[in-house]
Protein backbone atom coordinates (compact mmCIF):
# COMPACT_ATOMS: atom_id res chain seq x y z
CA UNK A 1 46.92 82.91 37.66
CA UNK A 2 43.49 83.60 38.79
CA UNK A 3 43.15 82.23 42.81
CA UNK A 4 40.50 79.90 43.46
CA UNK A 5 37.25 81.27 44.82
CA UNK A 6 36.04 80.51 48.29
CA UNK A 7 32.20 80.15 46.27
CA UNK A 8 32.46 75.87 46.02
CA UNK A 9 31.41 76.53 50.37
CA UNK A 10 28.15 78.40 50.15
CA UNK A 11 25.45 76.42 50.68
CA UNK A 12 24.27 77.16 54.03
CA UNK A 13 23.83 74.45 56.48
CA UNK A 14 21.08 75.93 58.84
CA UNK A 15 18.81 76.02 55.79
CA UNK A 16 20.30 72.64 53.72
CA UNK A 17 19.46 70.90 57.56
CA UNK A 18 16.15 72.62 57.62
CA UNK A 19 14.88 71.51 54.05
CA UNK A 20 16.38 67.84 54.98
CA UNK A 21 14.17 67.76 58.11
CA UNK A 22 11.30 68.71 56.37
CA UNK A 23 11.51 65.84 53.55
CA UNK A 24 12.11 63.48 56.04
CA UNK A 25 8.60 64.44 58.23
CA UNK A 26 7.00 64.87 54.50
CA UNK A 27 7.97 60.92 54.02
CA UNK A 28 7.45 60.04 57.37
CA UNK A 29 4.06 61.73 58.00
CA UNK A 30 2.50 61.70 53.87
CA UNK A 31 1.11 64.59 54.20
CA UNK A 32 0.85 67.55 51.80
CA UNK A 33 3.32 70.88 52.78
CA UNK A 34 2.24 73.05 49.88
CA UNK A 35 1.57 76.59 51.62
CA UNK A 36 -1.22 77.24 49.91
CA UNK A 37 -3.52 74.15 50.79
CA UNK A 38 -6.94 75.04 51.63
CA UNK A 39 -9.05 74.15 54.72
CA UNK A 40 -12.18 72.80 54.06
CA UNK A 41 -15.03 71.75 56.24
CA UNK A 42 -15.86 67.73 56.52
CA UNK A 43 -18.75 67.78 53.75
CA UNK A 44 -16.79 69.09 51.34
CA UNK A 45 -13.71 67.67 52.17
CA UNK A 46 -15.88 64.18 51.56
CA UNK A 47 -16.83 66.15 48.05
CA UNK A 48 -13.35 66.44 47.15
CA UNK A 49 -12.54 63.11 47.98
CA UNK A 50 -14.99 61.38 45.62
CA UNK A 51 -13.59 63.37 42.82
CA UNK A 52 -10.42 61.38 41.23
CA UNK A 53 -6.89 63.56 40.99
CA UNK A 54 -6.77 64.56 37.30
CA UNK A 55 -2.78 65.40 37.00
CA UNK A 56 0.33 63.65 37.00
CA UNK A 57 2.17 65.84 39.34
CA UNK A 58 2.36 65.97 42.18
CA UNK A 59 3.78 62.61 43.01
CA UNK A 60 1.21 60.96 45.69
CA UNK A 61 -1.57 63.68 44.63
CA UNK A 62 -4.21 60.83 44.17
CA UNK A 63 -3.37 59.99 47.35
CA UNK A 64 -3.50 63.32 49.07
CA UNK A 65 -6.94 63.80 47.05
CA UNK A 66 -8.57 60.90 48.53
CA UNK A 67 -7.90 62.21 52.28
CA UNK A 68 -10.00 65.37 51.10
CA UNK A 69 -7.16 67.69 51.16
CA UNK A 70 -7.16 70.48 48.36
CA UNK A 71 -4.29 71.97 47.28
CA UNK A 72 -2.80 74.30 43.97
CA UNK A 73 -2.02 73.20 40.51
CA UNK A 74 1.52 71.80 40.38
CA UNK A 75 2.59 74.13 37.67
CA UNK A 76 3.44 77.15 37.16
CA UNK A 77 4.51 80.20 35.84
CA UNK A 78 6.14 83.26 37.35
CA UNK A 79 7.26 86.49 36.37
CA UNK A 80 9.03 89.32 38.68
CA UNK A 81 10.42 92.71 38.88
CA UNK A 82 13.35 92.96 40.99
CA UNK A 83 15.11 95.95 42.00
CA UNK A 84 18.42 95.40 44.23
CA UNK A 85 20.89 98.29 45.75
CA UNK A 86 23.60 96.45 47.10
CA UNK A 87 27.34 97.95 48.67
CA UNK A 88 30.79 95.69 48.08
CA UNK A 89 34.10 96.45 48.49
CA UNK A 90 36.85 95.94 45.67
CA UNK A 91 39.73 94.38 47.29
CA UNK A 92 43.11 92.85 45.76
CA UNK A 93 42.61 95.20 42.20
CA UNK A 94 45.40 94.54 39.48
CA UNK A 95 45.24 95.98 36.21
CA UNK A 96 47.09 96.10 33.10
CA UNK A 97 47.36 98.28 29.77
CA UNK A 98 48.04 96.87 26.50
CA UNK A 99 50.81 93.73 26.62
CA UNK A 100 51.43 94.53 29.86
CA UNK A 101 50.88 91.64 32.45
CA UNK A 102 47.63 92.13 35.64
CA UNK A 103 50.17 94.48 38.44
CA UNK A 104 48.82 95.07 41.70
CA UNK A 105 47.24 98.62 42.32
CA UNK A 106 46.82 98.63 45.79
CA UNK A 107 47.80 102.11 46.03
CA UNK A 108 44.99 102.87 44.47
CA UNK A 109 42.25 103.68 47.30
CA UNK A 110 38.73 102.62 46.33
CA UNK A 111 35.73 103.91 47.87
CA UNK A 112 32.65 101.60 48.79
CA UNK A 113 30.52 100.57 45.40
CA UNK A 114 27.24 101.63 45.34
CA UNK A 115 25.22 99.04 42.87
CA UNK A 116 21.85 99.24 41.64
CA UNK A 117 20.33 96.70 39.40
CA UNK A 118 16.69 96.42 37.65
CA UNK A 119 15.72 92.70 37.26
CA UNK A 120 12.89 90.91 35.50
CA UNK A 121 12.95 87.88 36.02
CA UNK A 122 10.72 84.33 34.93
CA UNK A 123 10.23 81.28 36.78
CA UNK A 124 9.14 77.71 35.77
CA UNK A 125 8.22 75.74 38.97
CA UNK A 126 6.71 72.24 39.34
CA UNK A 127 5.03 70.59 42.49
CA UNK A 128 7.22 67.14 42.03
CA UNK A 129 5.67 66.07 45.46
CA UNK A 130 3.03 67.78 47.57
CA UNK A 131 6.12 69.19 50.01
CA UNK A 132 8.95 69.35 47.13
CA UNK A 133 8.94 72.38 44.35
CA UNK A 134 11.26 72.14 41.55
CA UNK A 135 12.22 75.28 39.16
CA UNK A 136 14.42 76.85 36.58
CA UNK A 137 14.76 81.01 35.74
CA UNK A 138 16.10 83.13 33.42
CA UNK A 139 16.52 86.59 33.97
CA UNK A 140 18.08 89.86 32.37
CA UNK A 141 19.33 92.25 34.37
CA UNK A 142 20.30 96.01 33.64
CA UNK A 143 22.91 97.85 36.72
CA UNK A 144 24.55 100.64 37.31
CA UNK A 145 27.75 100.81 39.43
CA UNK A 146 29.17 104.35 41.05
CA UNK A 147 32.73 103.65 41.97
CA UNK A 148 34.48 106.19 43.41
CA UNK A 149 38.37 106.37 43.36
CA UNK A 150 40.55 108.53 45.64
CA UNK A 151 44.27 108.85 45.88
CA UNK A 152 45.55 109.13 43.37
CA UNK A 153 42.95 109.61 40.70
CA UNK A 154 39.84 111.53 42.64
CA UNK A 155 37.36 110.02 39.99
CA UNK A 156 33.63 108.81 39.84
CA UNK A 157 34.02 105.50 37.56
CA UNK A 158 30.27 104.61 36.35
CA UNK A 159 29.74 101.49 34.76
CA UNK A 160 26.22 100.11 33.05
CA UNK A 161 26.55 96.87 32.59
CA UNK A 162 24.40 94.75 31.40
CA UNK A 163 23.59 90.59 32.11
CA UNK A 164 21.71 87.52 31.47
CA UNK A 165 21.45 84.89 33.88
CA UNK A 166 19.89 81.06 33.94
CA UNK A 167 19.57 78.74 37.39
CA UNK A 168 17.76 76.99 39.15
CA UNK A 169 16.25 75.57 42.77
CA UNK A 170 14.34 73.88 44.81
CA UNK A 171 11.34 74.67 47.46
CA UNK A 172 10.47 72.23 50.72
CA UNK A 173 7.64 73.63 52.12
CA UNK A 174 5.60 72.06 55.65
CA UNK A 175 2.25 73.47 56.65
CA UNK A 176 0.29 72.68 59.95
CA UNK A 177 -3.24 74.39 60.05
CA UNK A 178 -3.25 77.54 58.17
CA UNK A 179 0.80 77.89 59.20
CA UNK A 180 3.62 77.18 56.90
CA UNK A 181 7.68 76.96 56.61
CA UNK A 182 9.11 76.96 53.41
CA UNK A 183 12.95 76.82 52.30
CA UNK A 184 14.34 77.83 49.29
CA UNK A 185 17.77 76.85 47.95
CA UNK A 186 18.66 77.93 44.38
CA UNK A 187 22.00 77.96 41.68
CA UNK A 188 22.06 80.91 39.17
CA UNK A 189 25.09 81.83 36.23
CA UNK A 190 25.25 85.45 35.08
CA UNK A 191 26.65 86.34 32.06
CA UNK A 192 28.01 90.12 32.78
CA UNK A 193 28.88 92.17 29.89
CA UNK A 194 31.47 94.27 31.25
CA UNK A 195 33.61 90.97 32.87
CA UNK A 196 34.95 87.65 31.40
CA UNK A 197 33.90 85.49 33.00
CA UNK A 198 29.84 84.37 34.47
CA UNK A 199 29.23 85.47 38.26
CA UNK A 200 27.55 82.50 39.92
CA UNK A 201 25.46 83.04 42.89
CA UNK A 202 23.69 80.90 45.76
CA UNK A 203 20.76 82.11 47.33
CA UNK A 204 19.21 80.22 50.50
CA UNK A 205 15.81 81.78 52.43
CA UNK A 206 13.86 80.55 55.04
CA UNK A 207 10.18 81.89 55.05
CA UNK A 208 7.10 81.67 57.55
CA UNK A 209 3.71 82.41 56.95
CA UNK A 210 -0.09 82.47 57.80
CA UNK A 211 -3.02 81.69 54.82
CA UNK A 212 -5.54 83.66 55.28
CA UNK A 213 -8.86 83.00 53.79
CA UNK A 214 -10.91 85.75 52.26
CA UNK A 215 -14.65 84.64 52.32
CA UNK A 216 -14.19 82.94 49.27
CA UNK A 217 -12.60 79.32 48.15
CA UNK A 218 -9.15 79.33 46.68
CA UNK A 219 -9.03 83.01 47.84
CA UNK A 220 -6.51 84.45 50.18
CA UNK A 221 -4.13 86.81 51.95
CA UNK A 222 -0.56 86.03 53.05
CA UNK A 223 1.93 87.20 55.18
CA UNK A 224 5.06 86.07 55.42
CA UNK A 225 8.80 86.80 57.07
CA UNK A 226 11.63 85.08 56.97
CA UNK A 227 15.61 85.66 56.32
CA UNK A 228 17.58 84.89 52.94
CA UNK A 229 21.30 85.17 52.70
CA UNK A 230 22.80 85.40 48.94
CA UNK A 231 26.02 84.58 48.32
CA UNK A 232 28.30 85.67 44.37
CA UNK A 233 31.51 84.56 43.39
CA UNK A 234 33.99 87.61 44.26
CA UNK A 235 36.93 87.26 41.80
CA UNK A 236 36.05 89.45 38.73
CA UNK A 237 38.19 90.51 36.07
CA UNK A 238 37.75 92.03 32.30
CA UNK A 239 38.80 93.98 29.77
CA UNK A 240 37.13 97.85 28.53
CA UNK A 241 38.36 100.43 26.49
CA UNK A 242 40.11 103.24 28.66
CA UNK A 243 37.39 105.48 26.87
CA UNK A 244 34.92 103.74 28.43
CA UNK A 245 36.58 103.43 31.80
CA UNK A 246 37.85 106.90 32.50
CA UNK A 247 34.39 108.85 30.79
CA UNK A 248 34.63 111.59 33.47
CA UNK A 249 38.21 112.10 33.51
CA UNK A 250 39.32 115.29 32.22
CA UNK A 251 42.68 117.53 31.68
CA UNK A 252 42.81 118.61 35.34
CA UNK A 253 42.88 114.90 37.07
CA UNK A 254 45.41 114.10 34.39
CA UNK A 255 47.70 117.38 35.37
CA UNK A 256 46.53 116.71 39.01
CA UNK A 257 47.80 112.70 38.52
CA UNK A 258 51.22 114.34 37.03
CA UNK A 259 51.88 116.54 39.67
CA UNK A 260 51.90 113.87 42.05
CA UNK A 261 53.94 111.83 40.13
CA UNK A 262 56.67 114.41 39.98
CA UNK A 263 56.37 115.37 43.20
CA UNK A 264 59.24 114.41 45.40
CA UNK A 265 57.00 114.84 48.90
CA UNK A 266 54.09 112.59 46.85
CA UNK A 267 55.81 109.61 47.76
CA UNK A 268 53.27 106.64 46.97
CA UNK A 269 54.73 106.76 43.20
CA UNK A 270 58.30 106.54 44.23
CA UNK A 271 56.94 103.39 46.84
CA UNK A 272 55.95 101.29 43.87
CA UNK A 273 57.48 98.54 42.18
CA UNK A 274 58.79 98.64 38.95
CA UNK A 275 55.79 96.85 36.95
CA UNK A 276 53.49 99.29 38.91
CA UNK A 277 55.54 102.38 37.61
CA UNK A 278 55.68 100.64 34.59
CA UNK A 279 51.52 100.47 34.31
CA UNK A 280 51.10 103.88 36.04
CA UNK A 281 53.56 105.42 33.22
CA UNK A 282 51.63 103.76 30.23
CA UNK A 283 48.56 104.34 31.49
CA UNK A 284 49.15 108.20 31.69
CA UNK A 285 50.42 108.17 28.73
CA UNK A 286 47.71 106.48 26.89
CA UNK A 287 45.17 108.95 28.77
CA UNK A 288 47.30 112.16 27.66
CA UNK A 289 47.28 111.02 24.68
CA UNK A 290 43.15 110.31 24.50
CA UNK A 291 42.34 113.55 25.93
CA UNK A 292 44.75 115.12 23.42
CA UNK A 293 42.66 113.72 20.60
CA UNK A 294 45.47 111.61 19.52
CA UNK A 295 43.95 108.44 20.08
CA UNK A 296 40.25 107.53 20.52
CA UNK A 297 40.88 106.22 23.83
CA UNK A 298 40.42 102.27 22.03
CA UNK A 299 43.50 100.99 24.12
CA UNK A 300 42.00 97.93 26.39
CA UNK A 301 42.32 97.99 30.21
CA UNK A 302 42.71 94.45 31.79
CA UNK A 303 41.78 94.43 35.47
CA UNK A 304 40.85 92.32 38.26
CA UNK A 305 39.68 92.51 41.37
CA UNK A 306 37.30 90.98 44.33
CA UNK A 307 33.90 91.75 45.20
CA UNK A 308 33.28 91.52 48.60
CA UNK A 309 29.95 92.21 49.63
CA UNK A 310 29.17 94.94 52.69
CA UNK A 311 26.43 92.27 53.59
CA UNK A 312 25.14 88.88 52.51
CA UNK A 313 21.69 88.38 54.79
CA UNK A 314 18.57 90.32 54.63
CA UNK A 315 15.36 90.26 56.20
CA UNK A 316 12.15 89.09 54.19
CA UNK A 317 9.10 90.82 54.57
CA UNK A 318 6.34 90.00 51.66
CA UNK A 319 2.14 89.62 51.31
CA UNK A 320 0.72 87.54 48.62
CA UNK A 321 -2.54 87.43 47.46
CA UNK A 322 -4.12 84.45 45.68
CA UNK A 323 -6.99 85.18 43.74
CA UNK A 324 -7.91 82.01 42.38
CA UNK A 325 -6.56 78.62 42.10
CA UNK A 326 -5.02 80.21 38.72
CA UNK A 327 -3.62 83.82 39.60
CA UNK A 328 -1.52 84.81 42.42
CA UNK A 329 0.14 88.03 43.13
CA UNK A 330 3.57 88.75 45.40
CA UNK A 331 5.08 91.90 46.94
CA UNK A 332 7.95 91.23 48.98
CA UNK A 333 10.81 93.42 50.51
CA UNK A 334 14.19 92.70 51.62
CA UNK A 335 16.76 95.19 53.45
CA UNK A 336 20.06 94.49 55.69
CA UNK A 337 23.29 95.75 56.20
CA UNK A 338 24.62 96.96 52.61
CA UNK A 339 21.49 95.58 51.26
CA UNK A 340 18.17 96.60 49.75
CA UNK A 341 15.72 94.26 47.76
CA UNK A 342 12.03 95.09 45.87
CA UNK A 343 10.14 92.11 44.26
CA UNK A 344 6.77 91.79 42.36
CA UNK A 345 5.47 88.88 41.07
CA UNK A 346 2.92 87.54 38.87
CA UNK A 347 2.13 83.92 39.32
CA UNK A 348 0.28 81.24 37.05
CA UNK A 349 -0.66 78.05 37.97
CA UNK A 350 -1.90 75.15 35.78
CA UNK A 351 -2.26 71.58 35.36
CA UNK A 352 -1.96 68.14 33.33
């Protein structure tokens, strides 16, 4: 039986408090947190004002229009490239060959995974209220995984797998002046093709920023930092062809993996269980017999194991550039311990 994951705790409660605070000063104070509202001197804030809102969203635009206050079209629609390196751990791994029930292989010593995944990514987002964003994504992903195995194999395992993932989130944003907070709290599922079952993830952030106006209405440049922690399910388990699996193991790691066995001074075989030696035996012979061309290596490998992630918070670095109410550009970087994040976006916004 599969134990429970630790994910249903996630949500992070510095950035869950933060977003609360913020809707309560948003209903408190009625006053618009979009980022991206722009300043505007008294005569043509009066301008503005005399114009009626002409969407339905956001909730209390009207409103917000008739103080003079200018602010984005509540829809939009985004599309990124992400590229992620990331570092995890496999802890508690059990496999199994054939029939053969999921046996412990912590003999087995597994070197730190090295990930790296190529994302692209589109977002659907909606201005519901003037300081509340609403959004879905869908995303497919492409990765490549390097895990290397020591004692007893001395392999490099590569995997390419392959996903497709669906979420979404939410955005409370305050701005004061040309300043702004914004925090970001979003659900995603990712269908993996090399596991069983979907990875889901939580992802929380916590940006600042400054708008900076570029001589021109609706034009702008803006920094921004802030801190995002991301958080996966870590029990993963599937099934993949031993062909597949063990690609780059050859005739001497199999003589090298018998050697060991027999030998008496070798003594992490003779340390394991009976279902271990029973998995370890079948397995070695299913390889022999692969590499021997008597089988095409078809037999399925069951395994399981946990991801643990070297880290789970990075720090946020990004500049967007808005170059009309309609287009807006992103570039934002992310890197912490066992983590490294790339992100371009392009961004556009609409109305009815």
């Amino acid at each position: 039986m599969r134990r429970k994951s630790p994910y249903h705790s996630t949500i992070q409660k510095p950035v869950f408090t933060l977003g609360l605070i913020l809707c309560v000063l948003m209903i408190l104070i009625g006053s618009p947190a979009n980022s991206q509202v722009t300043k505007l001197d008294k005569s043509e804030r009066d301008s503005l004002a005399a114009i009626p809102y002409p969407y339905v969203l956001p909730i209390f635009g009207g409103k917000i229009r008739e103080k003079g206050i200018d602010f984005p079209h509540p829809l939009g629609i985004m599309v990124n490239y992400i590229y992620q390196e990331s570092k995890f751990d496999l802890e508690n791994p059990a496999i199994g060959l054939g029939d053969l029930d999921l046996v412990g292989i912590d003999f087995v010593d597994f070197k730190t995974v090295q990930n790296q995944t190529n994302i692209i990514n589109v977002r659907a987002d909606a201005w519901v209220f003037p300081f509340l964003n609403l959004y879905g994504i869908y995303a497919r992903s492409e990765s490549r995984s390097d895990i290397q195995i020591g004692v007893p194999l001395n392999i490099e395992v590569e995997g390419n797998p392959s996903g497709e993932t669906w979420g979404f989130g939410g955005v409370v944003a305050y701005g004061i002046g040309n300043y702004f907070a914004a925090a970001n709290l979003n659900y995603s599922w990712t269908d993996v093709s090399s596991l069983s079952d979907p990875v889901q993830g939580i992802v929380s952030s916590l940006r600042i920023g400054r708008n900076i106006e570029l001589g021109r209405r609706n034009r702008s440049f803006i920094p921004t930092i802030g801190i995002q922690h991301q958080r996966i399910t870590q029990d993963s388990g599937g099934e993949l062809p031993i062909s597949t699996i063990f690609s780059k193991f050859d005739q001497d790691n199999l003589d090298d993996l018998k050697a060991q066995i027999a030998d008496e001074a070798m003594n992490w075989y003779d340390d394991l269980s009976i279902p271990q030696k029973l998995v370890v035996d079948r397995l070695v012979t299913a390889l022999d017999n692969w590499l021997a061309g008597r089988d095409l290596g078809s037999t399925p490998l069951r395994y399981r194991f946990d991801k643990v992630p070297v880290g789970e918070w990075s720090f946020q670095v990004g500049f967007q550039y808005n170059h009309n109410k309609h287009w807006w550009y992103r570039l934002e970087t992310g890197f912490g311990p066992g983590r490294f994040q790339l992100m371009t976006s392009i961004n556009y916004r609409f109305g009815i």
